[in-house]
N, C-alpha and C. Protein backbone atom coordinates (compact mmCIF):
# COMPACT_ATOMS: atom_id res chain seq x y z
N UNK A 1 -51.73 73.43 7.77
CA UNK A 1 -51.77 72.17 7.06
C UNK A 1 -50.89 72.30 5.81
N UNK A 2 -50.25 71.50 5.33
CA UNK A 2 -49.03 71.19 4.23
C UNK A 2 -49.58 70.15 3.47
N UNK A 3 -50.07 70.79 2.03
CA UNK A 3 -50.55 69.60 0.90
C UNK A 3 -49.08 68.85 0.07
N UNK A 4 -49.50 67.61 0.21
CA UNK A 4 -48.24 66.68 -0.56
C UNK A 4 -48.21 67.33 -2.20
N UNK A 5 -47.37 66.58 -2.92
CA UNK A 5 -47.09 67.24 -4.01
C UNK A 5 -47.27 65.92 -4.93
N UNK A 6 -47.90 66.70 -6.00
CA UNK A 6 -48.13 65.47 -7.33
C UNK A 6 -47.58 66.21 -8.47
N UNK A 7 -46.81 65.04 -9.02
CA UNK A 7 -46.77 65.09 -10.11
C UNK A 7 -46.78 64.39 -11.42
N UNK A 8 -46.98 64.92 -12.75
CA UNK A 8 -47.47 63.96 -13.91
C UNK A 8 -46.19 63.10 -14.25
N UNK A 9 -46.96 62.32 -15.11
CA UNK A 9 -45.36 60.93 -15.83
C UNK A 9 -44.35 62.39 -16.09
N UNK A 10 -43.03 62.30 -16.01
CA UNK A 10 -42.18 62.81 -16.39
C UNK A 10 -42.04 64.35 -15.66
N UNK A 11 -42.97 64.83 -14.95
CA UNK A 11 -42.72 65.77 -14.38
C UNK A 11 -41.84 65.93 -12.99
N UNK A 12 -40.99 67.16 -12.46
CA UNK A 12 -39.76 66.89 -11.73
C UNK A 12 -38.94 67.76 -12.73
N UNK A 13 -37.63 67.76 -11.53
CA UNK A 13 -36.73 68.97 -11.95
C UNK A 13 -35.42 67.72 -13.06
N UNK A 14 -35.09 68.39 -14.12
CA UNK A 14 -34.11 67.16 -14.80
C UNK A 14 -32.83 67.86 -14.30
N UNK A 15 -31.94 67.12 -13.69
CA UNK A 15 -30.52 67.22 -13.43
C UNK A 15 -29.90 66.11 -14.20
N UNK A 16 -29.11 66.03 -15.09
CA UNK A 16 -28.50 65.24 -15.81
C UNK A 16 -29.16 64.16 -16.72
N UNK A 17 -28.96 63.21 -16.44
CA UNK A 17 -30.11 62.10 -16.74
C UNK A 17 -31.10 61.68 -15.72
N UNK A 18 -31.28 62.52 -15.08
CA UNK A 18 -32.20 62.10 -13.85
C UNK A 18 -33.21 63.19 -13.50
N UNK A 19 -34.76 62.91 -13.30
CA UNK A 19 -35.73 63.70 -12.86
C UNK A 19 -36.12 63.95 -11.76
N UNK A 20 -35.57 64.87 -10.46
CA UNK A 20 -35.86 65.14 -8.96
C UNK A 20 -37.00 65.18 -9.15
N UNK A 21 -37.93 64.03 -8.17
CA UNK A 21 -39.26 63.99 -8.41
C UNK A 21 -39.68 65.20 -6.66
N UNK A 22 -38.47 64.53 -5.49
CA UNK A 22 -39.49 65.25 -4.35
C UNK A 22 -37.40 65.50 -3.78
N UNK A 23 -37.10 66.41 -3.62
CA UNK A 23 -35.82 66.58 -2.43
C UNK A 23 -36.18 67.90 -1.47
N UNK A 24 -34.92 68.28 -1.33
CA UNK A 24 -34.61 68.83 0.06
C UNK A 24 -35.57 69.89 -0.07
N UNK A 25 -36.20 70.65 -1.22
CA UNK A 25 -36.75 71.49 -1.07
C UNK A 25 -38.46 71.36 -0.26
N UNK A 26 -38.93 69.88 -0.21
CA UNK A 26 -40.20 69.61 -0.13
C UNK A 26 -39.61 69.09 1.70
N UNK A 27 -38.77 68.18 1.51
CA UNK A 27 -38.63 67.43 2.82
C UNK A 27 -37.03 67.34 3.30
N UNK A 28 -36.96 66.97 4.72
CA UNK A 28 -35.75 66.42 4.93
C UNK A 28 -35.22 65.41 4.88
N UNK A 29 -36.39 64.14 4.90
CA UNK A 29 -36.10 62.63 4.59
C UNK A 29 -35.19 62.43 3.82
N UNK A 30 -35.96 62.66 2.74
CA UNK A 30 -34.86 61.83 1.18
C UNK A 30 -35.08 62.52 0.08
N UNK A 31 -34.42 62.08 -0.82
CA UNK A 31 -34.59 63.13 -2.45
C UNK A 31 -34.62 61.84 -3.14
N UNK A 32 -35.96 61.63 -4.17
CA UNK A 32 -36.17 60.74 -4.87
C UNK A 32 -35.64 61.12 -6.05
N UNK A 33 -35.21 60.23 -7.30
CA UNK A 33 -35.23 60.75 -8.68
C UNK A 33 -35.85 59.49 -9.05
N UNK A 34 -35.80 59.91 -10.89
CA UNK A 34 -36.66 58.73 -11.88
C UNK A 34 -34.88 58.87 -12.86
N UNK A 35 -34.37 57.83 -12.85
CA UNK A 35 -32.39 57.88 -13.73
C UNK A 35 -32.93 57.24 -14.65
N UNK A 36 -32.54 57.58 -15.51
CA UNK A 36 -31.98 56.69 -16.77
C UNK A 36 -30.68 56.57 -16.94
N UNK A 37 -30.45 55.48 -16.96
CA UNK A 37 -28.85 55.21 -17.63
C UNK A 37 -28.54 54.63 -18.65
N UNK A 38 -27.80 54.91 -19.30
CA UNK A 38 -27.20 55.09 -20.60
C UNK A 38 -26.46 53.41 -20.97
N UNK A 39 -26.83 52.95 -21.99
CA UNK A 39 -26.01 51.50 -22.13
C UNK A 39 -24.53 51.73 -21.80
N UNK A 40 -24.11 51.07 -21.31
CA UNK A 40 -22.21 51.24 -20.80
C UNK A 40 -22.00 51.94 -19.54
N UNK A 41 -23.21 53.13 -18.78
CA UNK A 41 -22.17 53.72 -17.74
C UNK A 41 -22.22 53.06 -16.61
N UNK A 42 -21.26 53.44 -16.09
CA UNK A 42 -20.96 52.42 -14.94
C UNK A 42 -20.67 53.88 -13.61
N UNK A 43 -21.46 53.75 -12.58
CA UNK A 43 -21.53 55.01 -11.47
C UNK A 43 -20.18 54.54 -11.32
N UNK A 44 -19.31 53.42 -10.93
CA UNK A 44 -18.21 53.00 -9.75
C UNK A 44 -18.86 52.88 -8.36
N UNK A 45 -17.76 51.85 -8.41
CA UNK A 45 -18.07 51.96 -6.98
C UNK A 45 -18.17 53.04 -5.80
N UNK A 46 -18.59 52.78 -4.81
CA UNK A 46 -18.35 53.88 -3.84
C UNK A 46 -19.45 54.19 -2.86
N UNK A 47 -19.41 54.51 -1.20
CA UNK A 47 -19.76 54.46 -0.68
C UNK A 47 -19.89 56.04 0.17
N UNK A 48 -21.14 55.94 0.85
CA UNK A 48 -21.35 57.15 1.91
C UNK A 48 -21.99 56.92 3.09
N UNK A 49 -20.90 57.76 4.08
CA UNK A 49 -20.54 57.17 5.68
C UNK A 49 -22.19 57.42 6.60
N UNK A 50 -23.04 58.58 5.83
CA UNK A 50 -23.74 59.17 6.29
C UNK A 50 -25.37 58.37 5.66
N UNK A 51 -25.03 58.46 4.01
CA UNK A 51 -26.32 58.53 3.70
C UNK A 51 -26.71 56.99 3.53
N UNK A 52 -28.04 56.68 3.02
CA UNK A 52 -28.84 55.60 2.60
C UNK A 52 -29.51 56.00 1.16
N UNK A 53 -29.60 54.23 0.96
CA UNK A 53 -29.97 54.75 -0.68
C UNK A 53 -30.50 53.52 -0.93
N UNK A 54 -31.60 53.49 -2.13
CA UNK A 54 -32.36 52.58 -2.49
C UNK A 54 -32.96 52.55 -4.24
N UNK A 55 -32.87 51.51 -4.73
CA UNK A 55 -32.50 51.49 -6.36
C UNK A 55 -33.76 50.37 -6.64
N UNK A 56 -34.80 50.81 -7.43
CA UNK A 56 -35.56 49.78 -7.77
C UNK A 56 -35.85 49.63 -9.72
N UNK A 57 -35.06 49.16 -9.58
CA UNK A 57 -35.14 48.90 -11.48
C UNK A 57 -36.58 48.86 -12.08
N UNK A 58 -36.86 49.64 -13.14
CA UNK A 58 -38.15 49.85 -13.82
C UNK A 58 -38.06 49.05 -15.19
N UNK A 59 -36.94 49.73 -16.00
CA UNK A 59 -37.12 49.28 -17.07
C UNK A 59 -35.35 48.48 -17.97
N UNK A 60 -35.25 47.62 -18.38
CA UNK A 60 -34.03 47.32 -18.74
C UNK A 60 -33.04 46.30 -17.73
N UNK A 61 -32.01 46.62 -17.73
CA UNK A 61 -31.05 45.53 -16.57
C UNK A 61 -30.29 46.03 -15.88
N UNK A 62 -29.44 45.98 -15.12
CA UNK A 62 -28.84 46.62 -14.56
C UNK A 62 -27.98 46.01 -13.38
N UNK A 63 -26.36 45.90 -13.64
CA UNK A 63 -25.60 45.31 -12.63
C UNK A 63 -25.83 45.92 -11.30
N UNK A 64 -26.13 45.20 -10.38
CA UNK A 64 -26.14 45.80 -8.50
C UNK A 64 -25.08 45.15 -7.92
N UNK A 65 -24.34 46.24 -7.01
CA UNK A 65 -23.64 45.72 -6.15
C UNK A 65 -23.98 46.11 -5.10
N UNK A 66 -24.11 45.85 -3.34
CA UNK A 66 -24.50 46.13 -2.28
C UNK A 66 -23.48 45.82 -0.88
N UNK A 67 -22.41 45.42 -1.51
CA UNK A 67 -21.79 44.67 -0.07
C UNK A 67 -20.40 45.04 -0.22
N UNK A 68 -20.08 44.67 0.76
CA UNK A 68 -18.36 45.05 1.45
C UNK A 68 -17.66 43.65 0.76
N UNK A 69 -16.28 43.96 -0.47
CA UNK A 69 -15.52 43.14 -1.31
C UNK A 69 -14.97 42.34 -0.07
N UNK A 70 -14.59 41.08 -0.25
CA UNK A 70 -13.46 40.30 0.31
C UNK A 70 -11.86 41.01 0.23
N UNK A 71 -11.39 40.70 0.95
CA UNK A 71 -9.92 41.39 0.83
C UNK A 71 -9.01 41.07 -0.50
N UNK A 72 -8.25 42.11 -0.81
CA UNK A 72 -7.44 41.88 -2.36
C UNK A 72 -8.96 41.95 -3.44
N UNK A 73 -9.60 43.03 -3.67
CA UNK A 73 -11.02 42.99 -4.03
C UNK A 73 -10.41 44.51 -5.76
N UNK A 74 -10.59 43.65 -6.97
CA UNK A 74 -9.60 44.15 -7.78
C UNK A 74 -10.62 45.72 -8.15
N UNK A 75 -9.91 46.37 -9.39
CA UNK A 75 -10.62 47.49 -9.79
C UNK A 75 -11.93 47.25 -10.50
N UNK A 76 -12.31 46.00 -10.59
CA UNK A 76 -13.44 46.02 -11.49
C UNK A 76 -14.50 45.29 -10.52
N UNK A 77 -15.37 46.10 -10.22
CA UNK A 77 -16.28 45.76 -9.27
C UNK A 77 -17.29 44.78 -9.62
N UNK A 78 -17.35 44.33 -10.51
CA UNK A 78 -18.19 43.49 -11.11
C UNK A 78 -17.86 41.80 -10.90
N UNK A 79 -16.44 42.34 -10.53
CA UNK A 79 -16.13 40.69 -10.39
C UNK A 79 -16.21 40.66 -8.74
N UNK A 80 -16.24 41.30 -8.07
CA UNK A 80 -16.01 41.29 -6.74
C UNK A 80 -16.94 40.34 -5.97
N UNK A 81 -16.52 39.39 -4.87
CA UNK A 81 -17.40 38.65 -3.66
C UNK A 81 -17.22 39.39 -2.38
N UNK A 82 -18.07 38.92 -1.89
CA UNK A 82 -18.22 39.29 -0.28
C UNK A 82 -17.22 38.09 0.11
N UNK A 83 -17.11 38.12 1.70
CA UNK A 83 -16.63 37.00 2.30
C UNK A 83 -17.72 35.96 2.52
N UNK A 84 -19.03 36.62 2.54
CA UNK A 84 -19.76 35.15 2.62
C UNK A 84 -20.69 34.94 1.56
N UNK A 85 -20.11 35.02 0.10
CA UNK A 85 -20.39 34.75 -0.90
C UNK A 85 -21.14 35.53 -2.16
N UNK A 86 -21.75 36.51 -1.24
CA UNK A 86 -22.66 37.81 -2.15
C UNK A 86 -21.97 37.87 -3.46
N UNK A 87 -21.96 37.93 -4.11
CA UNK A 87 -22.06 38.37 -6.05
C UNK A 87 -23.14 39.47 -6.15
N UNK A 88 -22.16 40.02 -7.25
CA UNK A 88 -22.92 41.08 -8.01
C UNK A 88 -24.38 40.73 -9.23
N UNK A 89 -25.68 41.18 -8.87
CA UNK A 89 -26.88 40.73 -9.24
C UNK A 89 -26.76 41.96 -10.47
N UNK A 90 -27.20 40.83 -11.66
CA UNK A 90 -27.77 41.67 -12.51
C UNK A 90 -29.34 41.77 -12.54
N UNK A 91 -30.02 42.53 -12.43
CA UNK A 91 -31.21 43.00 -11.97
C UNK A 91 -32.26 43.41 -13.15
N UNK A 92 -33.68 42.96 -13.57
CA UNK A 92 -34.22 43.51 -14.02
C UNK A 92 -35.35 44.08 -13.52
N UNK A 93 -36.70 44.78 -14.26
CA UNK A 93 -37.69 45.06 -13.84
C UNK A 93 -37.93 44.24 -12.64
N UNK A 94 -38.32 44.95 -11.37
CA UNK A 94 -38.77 44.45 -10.32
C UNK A 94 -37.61 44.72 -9.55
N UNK A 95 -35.99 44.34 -9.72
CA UNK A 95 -35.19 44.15 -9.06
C UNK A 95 -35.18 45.33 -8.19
N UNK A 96 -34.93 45.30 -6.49
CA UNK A 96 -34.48 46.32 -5.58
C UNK A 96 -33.25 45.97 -4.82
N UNK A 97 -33.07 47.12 -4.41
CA UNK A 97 -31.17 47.37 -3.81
C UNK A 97 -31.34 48.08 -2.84
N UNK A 98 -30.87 47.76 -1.67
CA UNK A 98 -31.22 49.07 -0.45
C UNK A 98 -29.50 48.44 0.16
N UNK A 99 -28.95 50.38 0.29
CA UNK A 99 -27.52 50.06 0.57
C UNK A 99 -27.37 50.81 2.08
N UNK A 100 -27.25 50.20 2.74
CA UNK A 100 -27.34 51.01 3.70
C UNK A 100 -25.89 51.83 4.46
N UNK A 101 -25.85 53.04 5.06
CA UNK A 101 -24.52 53.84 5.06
C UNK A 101 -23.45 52.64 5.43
N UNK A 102 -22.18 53.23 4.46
CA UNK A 102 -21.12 52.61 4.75
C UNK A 102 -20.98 51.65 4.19
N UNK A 103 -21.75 50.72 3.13
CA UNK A 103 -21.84 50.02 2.11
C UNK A 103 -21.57 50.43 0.85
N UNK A 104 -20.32 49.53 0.31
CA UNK A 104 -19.96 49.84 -1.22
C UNK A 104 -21.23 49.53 -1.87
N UNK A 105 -21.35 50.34 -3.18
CA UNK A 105 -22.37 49.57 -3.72
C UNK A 105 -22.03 50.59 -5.87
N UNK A 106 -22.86 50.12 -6.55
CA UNK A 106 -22.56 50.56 -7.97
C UNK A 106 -23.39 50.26 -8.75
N UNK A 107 -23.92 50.80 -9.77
CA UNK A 107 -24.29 50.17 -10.78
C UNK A 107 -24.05 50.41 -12.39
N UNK A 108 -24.20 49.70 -13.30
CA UNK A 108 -23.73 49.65 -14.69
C UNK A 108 -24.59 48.64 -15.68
N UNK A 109 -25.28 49.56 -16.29
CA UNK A 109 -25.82 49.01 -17.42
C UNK A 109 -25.10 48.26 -18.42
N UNK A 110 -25.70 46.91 -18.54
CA UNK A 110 -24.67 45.88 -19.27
C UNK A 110 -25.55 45.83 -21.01
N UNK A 111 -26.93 46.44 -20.81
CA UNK A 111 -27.80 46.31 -21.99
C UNK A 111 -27.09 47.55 -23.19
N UNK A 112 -28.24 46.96 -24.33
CA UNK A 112 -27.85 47.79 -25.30
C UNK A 112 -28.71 48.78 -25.39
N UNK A 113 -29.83 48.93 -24.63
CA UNK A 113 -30.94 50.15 -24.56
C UNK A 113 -30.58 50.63 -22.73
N UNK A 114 -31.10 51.96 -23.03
CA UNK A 114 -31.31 52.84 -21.35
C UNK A 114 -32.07 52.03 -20.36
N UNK A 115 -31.63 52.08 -19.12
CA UNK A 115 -32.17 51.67 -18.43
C UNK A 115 -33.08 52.59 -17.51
N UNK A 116 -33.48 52.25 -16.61
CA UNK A 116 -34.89 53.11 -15.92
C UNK A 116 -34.64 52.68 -14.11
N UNK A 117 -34.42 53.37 -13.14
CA UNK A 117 -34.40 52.74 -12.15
C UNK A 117 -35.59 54.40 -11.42
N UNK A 118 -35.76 53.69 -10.24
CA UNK A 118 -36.30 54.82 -9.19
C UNK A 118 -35.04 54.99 -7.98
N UNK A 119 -34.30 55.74 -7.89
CA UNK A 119 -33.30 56.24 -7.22
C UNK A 119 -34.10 57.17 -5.95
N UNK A 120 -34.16 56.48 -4.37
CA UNK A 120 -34.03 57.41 -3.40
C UNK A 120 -32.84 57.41 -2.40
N UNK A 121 -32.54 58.53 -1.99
CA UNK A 121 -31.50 58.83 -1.20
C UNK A 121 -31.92 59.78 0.31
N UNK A 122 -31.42 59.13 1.09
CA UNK A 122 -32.26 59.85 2.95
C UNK A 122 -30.58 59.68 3.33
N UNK A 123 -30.27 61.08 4.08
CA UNK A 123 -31.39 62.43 4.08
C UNK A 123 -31.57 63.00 2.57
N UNK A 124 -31.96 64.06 2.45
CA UNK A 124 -32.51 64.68 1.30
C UNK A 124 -31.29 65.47 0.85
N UNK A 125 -31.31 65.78 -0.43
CA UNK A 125 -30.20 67.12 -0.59
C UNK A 125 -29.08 66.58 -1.96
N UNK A 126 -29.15 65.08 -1.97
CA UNK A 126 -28.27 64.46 -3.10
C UNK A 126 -28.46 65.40 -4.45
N UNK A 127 -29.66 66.07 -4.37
CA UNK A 127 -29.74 67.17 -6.14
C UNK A 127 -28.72 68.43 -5.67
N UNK A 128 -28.08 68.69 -4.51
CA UNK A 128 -27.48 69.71 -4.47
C UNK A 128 -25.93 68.76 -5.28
N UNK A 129 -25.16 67.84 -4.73
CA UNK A 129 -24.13 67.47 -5.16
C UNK A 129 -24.27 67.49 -6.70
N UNK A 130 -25.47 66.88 -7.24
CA UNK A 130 -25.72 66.56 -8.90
C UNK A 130 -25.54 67.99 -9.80
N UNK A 131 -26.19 68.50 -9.00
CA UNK A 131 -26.41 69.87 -9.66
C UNK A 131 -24.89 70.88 -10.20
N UNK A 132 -24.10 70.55 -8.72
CA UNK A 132 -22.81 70.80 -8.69
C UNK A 132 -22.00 70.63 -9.30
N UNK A 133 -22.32 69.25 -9.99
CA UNK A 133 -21.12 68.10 -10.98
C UNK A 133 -21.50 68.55 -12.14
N UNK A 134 -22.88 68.53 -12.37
CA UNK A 134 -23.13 69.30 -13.71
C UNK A 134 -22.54 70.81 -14.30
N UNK A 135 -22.60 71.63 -12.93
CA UNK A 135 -21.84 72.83 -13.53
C UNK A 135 -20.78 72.73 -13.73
N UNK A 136 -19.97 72.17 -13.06
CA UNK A 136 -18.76 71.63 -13.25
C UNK A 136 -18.27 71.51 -14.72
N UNK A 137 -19.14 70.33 -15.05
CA UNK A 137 -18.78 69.34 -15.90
C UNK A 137 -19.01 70.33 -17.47
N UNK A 138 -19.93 71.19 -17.26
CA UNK A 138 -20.66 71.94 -18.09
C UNK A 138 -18.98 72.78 -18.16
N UNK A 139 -18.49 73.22 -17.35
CA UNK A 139 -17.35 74.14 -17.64
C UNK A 139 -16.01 73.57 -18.85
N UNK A 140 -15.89 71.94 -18.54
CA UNK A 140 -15.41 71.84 -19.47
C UNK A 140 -14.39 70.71 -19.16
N UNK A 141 -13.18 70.08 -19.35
CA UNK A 141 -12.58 68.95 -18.88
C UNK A 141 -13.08 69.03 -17.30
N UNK A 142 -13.32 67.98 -16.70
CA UNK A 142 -13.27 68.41 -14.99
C UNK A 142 -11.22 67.63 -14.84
N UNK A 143 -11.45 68.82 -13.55
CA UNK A 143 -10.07 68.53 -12.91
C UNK A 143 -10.61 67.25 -12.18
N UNK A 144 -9.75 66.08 -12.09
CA UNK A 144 -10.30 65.09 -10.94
C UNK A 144 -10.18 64.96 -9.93
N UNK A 145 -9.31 65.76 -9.34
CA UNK A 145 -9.07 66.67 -7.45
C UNK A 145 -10.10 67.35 -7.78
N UNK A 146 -10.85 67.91 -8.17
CA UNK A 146 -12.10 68.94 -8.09
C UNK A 146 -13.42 67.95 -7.83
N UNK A 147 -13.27 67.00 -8.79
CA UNK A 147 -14.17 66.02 -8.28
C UNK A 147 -14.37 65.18 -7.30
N UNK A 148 -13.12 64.85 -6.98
CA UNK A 148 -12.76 64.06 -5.63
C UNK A 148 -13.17 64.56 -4.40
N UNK A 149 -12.89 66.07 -4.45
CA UNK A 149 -13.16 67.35 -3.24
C UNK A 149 -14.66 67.63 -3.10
N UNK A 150 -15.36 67.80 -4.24
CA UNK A 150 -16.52 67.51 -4.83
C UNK A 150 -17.50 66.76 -3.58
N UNK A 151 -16.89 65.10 -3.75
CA UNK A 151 -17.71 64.07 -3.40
C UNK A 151 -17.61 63.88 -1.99
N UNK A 152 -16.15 64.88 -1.89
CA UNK A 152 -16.34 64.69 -0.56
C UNK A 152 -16.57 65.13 0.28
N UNK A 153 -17.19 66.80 -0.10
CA UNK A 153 -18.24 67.37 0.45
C UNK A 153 -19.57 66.80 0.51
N UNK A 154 -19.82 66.05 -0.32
CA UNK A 154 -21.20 65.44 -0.04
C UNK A 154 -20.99 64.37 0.28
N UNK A 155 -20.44 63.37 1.01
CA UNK A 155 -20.54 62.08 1.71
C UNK A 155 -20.40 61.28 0.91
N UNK A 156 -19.60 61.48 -0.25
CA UNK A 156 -18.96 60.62 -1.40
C UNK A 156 -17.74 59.63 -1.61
N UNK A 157 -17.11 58.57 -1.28
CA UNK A 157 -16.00 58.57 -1.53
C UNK A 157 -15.68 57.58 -2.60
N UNK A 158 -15.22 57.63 -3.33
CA UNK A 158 -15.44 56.96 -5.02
C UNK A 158 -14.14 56.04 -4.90
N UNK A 159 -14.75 54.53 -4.89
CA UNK A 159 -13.42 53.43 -4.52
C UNK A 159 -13.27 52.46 -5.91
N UNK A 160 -13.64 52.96 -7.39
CA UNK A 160 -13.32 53.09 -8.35
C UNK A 160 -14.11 53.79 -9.59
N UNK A 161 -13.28 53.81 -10.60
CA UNK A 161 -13.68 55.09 -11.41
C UNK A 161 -15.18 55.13 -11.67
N UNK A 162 -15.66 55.97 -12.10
CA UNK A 162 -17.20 56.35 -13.38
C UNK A 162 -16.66 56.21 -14.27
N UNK A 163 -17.60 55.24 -15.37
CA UNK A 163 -16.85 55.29 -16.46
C UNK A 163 -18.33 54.99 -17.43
N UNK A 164 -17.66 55.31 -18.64
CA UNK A 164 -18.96 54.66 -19.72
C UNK A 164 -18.17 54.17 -20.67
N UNK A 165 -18.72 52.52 -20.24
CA UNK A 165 -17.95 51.75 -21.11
C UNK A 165 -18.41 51.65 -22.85
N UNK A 166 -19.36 52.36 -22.93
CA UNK A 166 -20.42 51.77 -24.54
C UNK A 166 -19.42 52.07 -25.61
């Protein structure tokens, strides 16, 4: 028999701004976190061929994108439509996002305080890529072919920048 795992408010492994509440080490499903994001950053866009992912806003606002741009679809994802009309939702408490593989999708805090979302990702294992970027990043300028190579070992492909606009 295999007992589930609990844990207290805030407990979980911290990788960046984010707290691995359950991943690859517990299951193969999915790797949950608890993110905070920072007023201004913006993930970029970008999509993965393999995985699924699901974003439920807790605390603050938060731009969502979920869908495939119309053609001639510029660098700023925020302005982007679908062909059959989708817009980018700014989202608060309550708001959910489920992107499923092969869907662009992004988000970017437009507030002046952190935001709070519950981030899961199936299959499990997304804290191995995080973990990665952090050492990385910890080393010092990142090369952006290192990052690129990076993402695309993990089912990443980034179809515009990360940025923090604050």
């Amino acid at each position: 028999m295999t007992d589930g795992l609990l844990l207290p408010p805030g407990g979980g492994d911290t990788i960046q701004a984010m707290t691995l509440k359950v991943g690859a080490e517990q299951t193969a499903g999915w790797s949950v976190f608890e993110a905070v994001v920072a007023p201004g950053f913006d993930v970029g866009a970008h999509l993965h061929h393999e995985a699924e992912e699901m974003f439920y806003v807790i605390d603050g606002e938060l731009d969502l994108l979920a869908f495939h741009p119309a053609a001639a679809a510029g660098s700023d994802w925020r302005s982007w439509r679908s062909d059959s009309g989708a817009e980018v939702l700014r989202g608060g408490p309550g708001s959910f996002m489920h992107v499923p593989a092969g869907c662009p999708h992004a988000f970017f805090n437009p507030g002046p305080e952190p935001a709070r979302m519950l981030f899961v990702v199936t299959p499990a294992g997304h804290e191995t890529y995080l973990r990665e970027l952090t050492r990385m990043l910890a080393a010092g300028p990142p090369d952006q072919a290192e990052i690129t190579a990076l993402r695309a070992r993990h089912d990443i492909q980034q179809l515009t920048p990360l940025t923090n606009r604050a």
